[in-house]
PDB file of N, CA and C in Angstrom:
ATOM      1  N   UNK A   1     -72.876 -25.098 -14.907  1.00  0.00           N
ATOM      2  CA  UNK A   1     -73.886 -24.122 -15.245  1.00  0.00           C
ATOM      3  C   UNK A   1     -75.202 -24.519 -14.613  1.00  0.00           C
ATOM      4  N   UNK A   2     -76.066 -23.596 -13.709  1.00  0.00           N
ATOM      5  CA  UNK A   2     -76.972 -24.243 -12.915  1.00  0.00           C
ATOM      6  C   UNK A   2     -78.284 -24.247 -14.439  1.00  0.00           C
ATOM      7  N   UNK A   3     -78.037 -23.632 -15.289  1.00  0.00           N
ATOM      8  CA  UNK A   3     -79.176 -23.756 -16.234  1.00  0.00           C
ATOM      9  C   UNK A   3     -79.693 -24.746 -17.139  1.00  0.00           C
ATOM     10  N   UNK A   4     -78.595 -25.814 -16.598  1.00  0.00           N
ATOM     11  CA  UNK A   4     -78.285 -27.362 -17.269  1.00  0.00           C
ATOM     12  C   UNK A   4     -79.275 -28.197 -16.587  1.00  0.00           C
ATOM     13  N   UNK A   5     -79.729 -29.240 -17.571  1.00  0.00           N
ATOM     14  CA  UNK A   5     -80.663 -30.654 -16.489  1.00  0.00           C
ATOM     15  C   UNK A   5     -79.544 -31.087 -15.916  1.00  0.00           C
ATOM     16  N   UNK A   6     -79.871 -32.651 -15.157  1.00  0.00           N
ATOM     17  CA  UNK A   6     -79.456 -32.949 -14.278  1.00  0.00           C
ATOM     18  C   UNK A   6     -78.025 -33.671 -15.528  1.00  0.00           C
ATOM     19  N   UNK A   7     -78.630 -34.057 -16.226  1.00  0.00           N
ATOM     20  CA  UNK A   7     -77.702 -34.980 -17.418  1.00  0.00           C
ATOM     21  C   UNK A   7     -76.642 -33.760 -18.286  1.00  0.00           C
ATOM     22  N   UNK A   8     -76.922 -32.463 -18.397  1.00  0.00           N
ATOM     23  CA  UNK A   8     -75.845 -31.521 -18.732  1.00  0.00           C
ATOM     24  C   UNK A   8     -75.231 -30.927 -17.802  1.00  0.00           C
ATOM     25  N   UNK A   9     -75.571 -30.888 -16.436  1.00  0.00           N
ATOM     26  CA  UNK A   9     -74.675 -31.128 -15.584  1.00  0.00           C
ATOM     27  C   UNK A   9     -73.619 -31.557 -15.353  1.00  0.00           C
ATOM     28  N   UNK A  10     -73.967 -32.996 -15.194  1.00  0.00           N
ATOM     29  CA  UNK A  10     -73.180 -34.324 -14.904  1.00  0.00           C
ATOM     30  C   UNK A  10     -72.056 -34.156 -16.210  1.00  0.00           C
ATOM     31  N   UNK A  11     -72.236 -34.031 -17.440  1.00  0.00           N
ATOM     32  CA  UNK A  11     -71.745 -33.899 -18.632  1.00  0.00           C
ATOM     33  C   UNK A  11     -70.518 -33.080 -18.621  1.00  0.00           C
ATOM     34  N   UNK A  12     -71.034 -31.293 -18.097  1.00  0.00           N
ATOM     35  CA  UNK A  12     -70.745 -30.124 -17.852  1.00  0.00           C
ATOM     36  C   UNK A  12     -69.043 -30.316 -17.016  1.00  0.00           C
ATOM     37  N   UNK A  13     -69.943 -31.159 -16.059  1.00  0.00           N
ATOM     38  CA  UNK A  13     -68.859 -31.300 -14.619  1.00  0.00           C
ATOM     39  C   UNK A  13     -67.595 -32.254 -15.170  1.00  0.00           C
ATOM     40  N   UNK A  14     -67.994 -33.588 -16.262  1.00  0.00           N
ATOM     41  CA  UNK A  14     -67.096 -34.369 -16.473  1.00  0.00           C
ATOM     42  C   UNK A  14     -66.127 -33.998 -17.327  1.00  0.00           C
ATOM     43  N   UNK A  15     -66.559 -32.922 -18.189  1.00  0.00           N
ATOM     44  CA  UNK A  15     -65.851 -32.338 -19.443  1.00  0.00           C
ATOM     45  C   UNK A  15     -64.927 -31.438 -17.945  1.00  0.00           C
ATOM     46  N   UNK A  16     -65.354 -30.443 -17.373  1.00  0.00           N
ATOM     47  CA  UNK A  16     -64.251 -29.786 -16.401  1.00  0.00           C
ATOM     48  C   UNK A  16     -63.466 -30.396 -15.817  1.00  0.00           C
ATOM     49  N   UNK A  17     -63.680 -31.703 -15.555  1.00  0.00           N
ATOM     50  CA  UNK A  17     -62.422 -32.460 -14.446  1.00  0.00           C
ATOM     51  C   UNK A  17     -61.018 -33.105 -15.914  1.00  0.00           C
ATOM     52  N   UNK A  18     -62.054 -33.486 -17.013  1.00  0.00           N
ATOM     53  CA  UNK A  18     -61.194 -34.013 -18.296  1.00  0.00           C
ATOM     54  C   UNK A  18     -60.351 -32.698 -18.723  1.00  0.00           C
ATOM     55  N   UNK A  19     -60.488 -31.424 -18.808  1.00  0.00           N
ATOM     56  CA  UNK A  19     -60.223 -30.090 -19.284  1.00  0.00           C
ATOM     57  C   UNK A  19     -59.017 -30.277 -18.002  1.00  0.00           C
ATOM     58  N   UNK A  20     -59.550 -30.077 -16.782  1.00  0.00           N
ATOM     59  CA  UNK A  20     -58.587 -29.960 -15.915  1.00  0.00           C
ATOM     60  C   UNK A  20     -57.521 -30.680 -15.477  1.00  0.00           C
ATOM     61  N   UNK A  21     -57.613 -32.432 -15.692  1.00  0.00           N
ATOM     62  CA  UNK A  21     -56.785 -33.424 -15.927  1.00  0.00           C
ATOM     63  C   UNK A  21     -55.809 -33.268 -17.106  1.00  0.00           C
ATOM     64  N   UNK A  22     -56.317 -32.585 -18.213  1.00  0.00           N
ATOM     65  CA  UNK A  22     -55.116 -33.159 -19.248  1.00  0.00           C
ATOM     66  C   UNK A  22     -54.258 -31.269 -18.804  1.00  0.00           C
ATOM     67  N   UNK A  23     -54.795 -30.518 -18.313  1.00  0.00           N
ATOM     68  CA  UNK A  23     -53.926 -29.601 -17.641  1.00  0.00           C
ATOM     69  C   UNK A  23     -52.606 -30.050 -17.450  1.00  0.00           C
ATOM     70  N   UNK A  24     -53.327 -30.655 -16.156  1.00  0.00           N
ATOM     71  CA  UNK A  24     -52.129 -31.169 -15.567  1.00  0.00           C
ATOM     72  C   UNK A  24     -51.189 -30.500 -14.842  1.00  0.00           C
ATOM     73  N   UNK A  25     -50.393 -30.427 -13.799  1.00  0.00           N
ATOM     74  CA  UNK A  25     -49.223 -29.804 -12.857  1.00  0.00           C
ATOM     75  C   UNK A  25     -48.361 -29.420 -13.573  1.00  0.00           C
ATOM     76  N   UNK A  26     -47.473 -28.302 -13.796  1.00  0.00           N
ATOM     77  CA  UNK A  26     -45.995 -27.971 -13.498  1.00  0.00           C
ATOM     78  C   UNK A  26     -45.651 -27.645 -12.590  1.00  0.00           C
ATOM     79  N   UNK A  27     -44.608 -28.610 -11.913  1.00  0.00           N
ATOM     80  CA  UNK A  27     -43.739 -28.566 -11.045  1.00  0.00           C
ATOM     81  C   UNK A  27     -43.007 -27.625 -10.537  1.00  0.00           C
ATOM     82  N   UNK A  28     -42.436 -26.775 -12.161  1.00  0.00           N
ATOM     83  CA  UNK A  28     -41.990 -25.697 -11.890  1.00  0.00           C
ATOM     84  C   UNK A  28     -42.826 -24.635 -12.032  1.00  0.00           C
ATOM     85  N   UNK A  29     -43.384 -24.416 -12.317  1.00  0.00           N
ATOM     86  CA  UNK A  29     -44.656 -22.968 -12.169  1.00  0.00           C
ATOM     87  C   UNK A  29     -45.485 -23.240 -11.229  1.00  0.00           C
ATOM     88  N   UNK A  30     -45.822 -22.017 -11.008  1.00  0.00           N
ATOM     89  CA  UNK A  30     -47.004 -21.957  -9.689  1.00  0.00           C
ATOM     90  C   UNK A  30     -48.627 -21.489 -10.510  1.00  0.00           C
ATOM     91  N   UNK A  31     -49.936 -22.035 -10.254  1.00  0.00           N
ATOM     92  CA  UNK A  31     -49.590 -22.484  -9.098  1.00  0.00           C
ATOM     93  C   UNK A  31     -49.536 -24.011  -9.010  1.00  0.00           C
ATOM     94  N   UNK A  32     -49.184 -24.720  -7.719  1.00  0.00           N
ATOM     95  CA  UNK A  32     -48.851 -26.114  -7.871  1.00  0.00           C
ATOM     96  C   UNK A  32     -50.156 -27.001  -7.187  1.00  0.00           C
ATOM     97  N   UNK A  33     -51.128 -26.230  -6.839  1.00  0.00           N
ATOM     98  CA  UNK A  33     -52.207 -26.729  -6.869  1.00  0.00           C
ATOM     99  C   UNK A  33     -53.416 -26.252  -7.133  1.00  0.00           C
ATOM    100  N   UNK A  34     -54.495 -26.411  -7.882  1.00  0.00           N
ATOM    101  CA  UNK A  34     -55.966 -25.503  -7.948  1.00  0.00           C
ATOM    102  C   UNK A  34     -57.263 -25.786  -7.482  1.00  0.00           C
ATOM    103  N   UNK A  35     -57.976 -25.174  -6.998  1.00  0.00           N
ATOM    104  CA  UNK A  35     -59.620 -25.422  -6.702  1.00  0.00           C
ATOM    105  C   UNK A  35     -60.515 -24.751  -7.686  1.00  0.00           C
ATOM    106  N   UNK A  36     -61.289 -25.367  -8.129  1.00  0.00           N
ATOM    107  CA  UNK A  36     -62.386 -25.050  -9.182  1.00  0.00           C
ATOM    108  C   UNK A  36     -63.611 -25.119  -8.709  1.00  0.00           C
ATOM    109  N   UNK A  37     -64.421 -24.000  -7.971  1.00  0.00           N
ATOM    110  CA  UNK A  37     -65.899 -23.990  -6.993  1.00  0.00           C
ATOM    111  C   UNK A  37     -66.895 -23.647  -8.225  1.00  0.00           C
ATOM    112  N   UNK A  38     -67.514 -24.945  -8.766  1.00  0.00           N
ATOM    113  CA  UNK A  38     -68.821 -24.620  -9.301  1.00  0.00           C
ATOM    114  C   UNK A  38     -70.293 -24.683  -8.625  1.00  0.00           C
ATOM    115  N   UNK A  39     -71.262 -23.570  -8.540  1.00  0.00           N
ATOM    116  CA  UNK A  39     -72.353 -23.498  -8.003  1.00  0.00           C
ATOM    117  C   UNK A  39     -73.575 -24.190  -8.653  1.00  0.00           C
ATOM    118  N   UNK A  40     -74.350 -25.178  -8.417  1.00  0.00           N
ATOM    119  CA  UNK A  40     -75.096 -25.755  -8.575  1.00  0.00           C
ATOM    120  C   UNK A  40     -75.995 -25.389  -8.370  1.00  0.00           C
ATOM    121  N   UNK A  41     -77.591 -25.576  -8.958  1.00  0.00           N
ATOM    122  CA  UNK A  41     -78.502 -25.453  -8.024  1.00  0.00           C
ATOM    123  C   UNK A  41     -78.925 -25.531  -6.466  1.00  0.00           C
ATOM    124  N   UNK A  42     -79.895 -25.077  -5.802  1.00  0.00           N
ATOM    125  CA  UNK A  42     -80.295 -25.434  -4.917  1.00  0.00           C
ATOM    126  C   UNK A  42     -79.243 -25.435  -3.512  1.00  0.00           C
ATOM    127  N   UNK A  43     -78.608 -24.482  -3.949  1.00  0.00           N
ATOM    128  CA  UNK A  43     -76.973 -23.943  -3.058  1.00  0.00           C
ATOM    129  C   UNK A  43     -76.469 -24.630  -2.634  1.00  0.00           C
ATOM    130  N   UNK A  44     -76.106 -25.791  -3.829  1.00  0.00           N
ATOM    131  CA  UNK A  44     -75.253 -27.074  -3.607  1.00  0.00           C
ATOM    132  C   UNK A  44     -73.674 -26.129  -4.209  1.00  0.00           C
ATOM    133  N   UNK A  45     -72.768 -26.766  -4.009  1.00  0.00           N
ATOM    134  CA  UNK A  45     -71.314 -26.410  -4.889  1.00  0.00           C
ATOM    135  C   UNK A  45     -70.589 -27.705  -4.930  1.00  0.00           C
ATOM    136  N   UNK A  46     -69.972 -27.529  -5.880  1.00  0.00           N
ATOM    137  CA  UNK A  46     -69.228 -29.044  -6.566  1.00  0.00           C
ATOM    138  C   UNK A  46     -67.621 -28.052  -6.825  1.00  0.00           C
ATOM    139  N   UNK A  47     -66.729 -28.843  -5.779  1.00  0.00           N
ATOM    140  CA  UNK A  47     -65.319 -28.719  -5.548  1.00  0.00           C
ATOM    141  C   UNK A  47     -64.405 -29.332  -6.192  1.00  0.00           C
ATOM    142  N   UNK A  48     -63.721 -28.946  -7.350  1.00  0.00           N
ATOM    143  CA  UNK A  48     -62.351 -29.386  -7.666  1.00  0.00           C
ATOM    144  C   UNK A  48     -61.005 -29.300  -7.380  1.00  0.00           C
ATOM    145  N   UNK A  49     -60.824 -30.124  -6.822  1.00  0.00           N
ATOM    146  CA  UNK A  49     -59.334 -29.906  -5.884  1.00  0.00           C
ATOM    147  C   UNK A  49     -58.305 -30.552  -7.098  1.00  0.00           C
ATOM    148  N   UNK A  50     -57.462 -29.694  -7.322  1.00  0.00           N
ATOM    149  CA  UNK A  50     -56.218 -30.712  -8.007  1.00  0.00           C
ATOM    150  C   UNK A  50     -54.683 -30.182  -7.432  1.00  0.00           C
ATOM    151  N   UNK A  51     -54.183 -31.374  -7.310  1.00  0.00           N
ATOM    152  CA  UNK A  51     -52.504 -30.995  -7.160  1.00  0.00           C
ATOM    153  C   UNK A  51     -52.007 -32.264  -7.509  1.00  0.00           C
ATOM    154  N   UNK A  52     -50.955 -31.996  -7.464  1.00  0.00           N
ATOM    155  CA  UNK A  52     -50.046 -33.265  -7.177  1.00  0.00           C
ATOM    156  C   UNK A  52     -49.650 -33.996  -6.461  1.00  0.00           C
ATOM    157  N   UNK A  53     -49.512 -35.224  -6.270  1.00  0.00           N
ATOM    158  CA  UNK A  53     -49.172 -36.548  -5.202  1.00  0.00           C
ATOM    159  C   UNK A  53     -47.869 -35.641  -4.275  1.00  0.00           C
ATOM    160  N   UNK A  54     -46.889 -35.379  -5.471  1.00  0.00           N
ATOM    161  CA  UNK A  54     -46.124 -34.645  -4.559  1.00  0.00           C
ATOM    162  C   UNK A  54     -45.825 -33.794  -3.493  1.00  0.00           C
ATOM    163  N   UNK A  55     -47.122 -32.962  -3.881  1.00  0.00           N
ATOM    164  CA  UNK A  55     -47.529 -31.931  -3.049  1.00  0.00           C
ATOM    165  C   UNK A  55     -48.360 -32.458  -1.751  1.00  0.00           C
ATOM    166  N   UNK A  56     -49.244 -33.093  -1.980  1.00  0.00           N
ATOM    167  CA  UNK A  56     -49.950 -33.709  -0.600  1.00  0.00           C
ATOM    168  C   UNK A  56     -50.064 -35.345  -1.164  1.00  0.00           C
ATOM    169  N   UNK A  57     -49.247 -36.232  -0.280  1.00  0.00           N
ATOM    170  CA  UNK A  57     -50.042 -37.612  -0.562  1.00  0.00           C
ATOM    171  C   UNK A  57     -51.092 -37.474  -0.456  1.00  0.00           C
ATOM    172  N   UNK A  58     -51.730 -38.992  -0.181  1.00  0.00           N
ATOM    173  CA  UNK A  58     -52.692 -39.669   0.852  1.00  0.00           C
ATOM    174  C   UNK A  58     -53.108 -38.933   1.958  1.00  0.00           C
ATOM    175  N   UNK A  59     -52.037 -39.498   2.812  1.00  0.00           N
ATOM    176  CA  UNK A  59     -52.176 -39.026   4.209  1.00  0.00           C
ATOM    177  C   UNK A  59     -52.202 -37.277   4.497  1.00  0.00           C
ATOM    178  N   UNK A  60     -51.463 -36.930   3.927  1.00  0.00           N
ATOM    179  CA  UNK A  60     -51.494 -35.356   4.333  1.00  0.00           C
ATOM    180  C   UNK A  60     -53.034 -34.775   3.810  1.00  0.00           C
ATOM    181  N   UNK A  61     -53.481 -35.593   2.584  1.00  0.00           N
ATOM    182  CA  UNK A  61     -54.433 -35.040   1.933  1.00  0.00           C
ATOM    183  C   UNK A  61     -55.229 -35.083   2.648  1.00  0.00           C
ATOM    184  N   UNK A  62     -55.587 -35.759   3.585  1.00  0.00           N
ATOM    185  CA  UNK A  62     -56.773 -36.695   4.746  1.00  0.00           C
ATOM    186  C   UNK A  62     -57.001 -35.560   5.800  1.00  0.00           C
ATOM    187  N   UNK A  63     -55.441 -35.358   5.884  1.00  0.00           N
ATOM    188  CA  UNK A  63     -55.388 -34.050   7.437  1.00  0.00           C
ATOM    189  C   UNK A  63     -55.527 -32.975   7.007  1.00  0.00           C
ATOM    190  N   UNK A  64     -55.564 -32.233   5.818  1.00  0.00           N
ATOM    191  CA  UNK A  64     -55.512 -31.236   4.929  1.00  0.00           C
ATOM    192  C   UNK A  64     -57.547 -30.845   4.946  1.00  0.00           C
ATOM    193  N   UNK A  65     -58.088 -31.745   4.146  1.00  0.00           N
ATOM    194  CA  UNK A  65     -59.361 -32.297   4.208  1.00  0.00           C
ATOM    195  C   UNK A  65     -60.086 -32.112   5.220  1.00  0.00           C
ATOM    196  N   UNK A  66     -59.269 -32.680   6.269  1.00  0.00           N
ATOM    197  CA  UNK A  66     -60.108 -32.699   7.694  1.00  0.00           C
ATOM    198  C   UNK A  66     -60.469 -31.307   8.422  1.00  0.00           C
ATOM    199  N   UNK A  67     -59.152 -30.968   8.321  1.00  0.00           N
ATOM    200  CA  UNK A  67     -58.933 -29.435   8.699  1.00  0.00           C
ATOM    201  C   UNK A  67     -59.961 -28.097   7.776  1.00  0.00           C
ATOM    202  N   UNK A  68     -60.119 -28.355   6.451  1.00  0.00           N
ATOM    203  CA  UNK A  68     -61.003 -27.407   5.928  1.00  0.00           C
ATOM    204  C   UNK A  68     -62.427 -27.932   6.067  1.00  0.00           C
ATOM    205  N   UNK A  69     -62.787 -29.247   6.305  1.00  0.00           N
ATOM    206  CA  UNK A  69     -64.177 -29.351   6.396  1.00  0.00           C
ATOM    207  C   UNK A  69     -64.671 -28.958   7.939  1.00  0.00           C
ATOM    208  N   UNK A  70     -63.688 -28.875   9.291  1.00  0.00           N
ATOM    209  CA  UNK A  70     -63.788 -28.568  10.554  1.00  0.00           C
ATOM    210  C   UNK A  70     -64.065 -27.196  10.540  1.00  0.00           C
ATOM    211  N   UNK A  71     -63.572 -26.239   9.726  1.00  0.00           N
ATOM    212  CA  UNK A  71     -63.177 -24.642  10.193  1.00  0.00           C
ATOM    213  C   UNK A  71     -64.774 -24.668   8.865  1.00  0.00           C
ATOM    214  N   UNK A  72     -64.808 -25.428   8.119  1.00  0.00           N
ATOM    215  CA  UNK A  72     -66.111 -24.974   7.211  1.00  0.00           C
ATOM    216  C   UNK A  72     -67.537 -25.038   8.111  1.00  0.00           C
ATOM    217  N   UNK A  73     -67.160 -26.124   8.950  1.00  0.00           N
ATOM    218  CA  UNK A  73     -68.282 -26.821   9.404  1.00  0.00           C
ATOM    219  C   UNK A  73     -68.609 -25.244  10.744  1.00  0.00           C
ATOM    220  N   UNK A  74     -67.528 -24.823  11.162  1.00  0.00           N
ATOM    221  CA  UNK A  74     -67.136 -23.912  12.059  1.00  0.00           C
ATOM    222  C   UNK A  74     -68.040 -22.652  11.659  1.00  0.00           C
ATOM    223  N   UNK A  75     -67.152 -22.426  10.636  1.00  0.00           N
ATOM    224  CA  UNK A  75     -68.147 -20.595  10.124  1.00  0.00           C
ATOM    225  C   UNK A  75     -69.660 -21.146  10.027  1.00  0.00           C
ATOM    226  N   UNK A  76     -69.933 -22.091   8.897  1.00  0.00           N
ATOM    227  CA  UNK A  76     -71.420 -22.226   8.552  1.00  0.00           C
ATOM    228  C   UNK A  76     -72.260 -22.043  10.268  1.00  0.00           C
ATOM    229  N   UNK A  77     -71.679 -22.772  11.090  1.00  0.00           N
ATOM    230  CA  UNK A  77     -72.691 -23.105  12.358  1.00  0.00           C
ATOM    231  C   UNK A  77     -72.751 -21.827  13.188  1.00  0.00           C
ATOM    232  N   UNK A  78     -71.840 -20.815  12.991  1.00  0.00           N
ATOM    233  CA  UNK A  78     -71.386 -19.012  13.323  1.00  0.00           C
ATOM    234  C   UNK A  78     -70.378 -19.313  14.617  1.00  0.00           C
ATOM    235  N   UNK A  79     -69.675 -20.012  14.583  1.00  0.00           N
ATOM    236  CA  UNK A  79     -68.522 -20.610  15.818  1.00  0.00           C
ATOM    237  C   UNK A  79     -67.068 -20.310  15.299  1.00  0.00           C
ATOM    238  N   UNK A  80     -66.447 -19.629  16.247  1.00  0.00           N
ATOM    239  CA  UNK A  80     -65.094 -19.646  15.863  1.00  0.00           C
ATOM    240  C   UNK A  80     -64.354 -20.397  15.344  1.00  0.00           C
ATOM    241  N   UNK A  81     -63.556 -20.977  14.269  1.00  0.00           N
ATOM    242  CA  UNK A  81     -62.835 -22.414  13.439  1.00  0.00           C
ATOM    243  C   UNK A  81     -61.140 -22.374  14.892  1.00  0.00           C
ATOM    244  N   UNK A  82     -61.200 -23.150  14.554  1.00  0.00           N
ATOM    245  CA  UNK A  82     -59.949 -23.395  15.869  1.00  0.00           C
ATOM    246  C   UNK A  82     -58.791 -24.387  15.323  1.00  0.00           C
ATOM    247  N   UNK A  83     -58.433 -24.188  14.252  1.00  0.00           N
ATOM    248  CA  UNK A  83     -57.235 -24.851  13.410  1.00  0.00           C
ATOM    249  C   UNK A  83     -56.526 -25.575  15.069  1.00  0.00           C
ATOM    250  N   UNK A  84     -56.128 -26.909  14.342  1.00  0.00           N
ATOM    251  CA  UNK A  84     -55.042 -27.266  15.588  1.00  0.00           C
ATOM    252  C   UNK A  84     -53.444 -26.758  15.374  1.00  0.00           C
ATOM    253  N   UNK A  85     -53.355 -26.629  16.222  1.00  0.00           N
ATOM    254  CA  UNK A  85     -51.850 -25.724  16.612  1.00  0.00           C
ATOM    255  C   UNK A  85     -50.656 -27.114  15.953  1.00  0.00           C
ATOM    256  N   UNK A  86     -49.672 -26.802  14.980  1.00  0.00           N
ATOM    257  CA  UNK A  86     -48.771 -27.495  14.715  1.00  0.00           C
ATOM    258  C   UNK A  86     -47.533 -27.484  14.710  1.00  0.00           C
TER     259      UNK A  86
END
């Protein structure tokens, strides 16, 4: 909630990741992973990514990551995003 100090914020944000942790995955239902975009002041945004290990380790998570901060970095600058071909 951007109408929070900096300390109901921080609070705000920790209670959403605890809310969203004891969630938790089913394996069998979709969906099998979620993003949670909260807007902050000062046109900051605070990203919650959750899935499961299963779904992306480590490593995939890294190339996964890489790939949306490239095509982000892409639109913001007004440049075509150019995903690499796989």
């Amino acid at each position: 909630r951007r109408d929070l100090d900096e300390a109901g914020r921080t609070e705000h944000l920790e209670d959403l990741r605890a809310d969203d942790l004891a969630r938790g995955i089913d394996l069998a239902a979709a969906p099998l992973m979620r993003l949670t975009l909260v807007r902050l002041p000062d046109a900051r945004l605070h990203l919650l990514w959750t899935s499961h290990h299963l779904i992306l380790d480590g490593w995939s998570l890294a190339q996964v990551l890489t790939e949306v901060f490239e095509e982000y970095a892409a639109l913001t600058a007004g440049a075509e995003p150019r995903p690499p071909v796989r």
